[in-house]
C-alpha atoms as a PDB file:
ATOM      1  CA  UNK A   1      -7.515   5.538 -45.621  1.00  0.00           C
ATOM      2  CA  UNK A   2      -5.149   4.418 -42.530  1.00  0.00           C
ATOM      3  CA  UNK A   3      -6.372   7.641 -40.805  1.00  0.00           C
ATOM      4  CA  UNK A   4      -9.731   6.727 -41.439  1.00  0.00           C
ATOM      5  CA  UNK A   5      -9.573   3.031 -39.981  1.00  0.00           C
ATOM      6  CA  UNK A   6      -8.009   4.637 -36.525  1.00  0.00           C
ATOM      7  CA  UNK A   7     -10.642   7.429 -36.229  1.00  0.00           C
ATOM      8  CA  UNK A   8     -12.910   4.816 -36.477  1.00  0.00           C
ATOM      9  CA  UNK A   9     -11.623   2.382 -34.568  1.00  0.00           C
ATOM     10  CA  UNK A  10     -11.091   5.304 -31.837  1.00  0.00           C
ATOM     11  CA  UNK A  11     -14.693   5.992 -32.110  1.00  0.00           C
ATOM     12  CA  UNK A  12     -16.073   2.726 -31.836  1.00  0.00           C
ATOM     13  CA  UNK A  13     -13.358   1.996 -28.222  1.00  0.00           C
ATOM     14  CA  UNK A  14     -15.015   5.813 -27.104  1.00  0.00           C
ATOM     15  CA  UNK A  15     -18.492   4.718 -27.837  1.00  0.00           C
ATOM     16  CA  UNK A  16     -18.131   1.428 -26.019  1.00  0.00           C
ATOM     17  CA  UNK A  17     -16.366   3.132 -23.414  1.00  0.00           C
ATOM     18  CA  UNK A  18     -19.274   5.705 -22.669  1.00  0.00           C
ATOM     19  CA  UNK A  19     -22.141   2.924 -22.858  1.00  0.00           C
ATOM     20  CA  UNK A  20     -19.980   1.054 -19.959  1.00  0.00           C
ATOM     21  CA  UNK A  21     -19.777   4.267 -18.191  1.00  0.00           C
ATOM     22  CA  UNK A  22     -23.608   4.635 -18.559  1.00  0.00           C
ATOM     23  CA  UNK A  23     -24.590   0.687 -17.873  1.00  0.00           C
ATOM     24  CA  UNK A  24     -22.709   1.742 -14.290  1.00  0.00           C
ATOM     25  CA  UNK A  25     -24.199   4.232 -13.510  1.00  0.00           C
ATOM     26  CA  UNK A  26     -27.437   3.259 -14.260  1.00  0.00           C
ATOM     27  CA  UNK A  27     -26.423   0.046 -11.954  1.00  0.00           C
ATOM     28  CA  UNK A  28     -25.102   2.219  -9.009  1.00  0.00           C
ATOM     29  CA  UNK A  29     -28.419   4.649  -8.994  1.00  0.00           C
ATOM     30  CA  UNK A  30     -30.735   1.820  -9.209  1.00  0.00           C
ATOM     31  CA  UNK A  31     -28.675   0.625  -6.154  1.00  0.00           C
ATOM     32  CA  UNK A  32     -29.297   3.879  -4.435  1.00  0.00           C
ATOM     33  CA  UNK A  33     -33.145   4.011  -5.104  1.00  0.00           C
ATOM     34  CA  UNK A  34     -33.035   0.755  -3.481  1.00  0.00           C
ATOM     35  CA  UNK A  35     -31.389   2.252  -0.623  1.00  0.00           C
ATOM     36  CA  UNK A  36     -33.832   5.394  -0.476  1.00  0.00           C
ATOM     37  CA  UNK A  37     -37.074   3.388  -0.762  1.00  0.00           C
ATOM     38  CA  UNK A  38     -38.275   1.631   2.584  1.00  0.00           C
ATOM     39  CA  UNK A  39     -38.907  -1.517   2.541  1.00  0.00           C
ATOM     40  CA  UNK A  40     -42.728  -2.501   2.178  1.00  0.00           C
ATOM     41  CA  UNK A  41     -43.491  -4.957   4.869  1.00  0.00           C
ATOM     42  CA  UNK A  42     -46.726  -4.918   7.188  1.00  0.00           C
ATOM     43  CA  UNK A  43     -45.155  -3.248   9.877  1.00  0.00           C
ATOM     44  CA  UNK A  44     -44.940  -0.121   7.703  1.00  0.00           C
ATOM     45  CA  UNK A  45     -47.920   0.428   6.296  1.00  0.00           C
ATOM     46  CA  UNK A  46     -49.669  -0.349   9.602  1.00  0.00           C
ATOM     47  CA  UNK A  47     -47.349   2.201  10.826  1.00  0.00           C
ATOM     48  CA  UNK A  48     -47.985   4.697   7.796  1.00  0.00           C
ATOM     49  CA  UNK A  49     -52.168   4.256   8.108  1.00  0.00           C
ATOM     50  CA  UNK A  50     -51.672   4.701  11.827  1.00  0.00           C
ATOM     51  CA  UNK A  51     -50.152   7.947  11.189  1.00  0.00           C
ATOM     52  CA  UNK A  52     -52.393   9.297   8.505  1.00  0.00           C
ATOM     53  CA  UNK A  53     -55.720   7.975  11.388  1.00  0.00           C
ATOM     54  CA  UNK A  54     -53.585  10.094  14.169  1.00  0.00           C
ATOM     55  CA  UNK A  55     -52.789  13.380  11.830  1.00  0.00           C
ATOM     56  CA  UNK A  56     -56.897  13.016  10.841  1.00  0.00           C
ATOM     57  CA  UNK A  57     -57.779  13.182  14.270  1.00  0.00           C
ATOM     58  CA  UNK A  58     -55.741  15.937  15.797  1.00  0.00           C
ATOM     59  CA  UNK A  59     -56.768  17.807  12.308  1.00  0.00           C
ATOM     60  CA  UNK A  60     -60.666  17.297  13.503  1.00  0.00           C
ATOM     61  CA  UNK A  61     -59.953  18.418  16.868  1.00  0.00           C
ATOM     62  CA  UNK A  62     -58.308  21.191  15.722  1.00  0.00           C
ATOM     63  CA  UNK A  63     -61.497  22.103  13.772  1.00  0.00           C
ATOM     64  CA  UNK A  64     -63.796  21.052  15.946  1.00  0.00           C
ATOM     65  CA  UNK A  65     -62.428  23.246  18.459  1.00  0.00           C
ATOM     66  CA  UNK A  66     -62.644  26.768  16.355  1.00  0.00           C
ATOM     67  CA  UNK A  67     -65.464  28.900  16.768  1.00  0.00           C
ATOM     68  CA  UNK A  68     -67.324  29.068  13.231  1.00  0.00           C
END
């Protein structure tokens, strides 16, 4: 019955142990998405549409410029 109370009492320290180890690493890659995602500000997206406007254009010159 002694056995029984440590195996258990083992098992409950391992399983607390390995939902720390997951709460921190959920913690440190929520910290790195924060770090891979840019910021959202007005300055990027104007610079993001002005991009998409710029590869549109050279795209229709490019087309407009082939022989159909």
């Amino acid at each position: 019955m002694e056995s029984n109370l440590l195996t258990n009492a083992s098992a409950d320290e391992m399983n607390q142990d390995f939902s720390e180890y997951v709460a921190n690493l959920q913690l440190h890659m929520t910290l790195q998405a924060r770090n891979l995602v840019p910021t959202l500000k007005q300055t990027l997206v104007d610079s993001r549409q002005q991009l998409l406007h710029q590869t549109q254009a050279n795209f229709e010159k490019l087309v407009s410029r082939q022989g159909l």
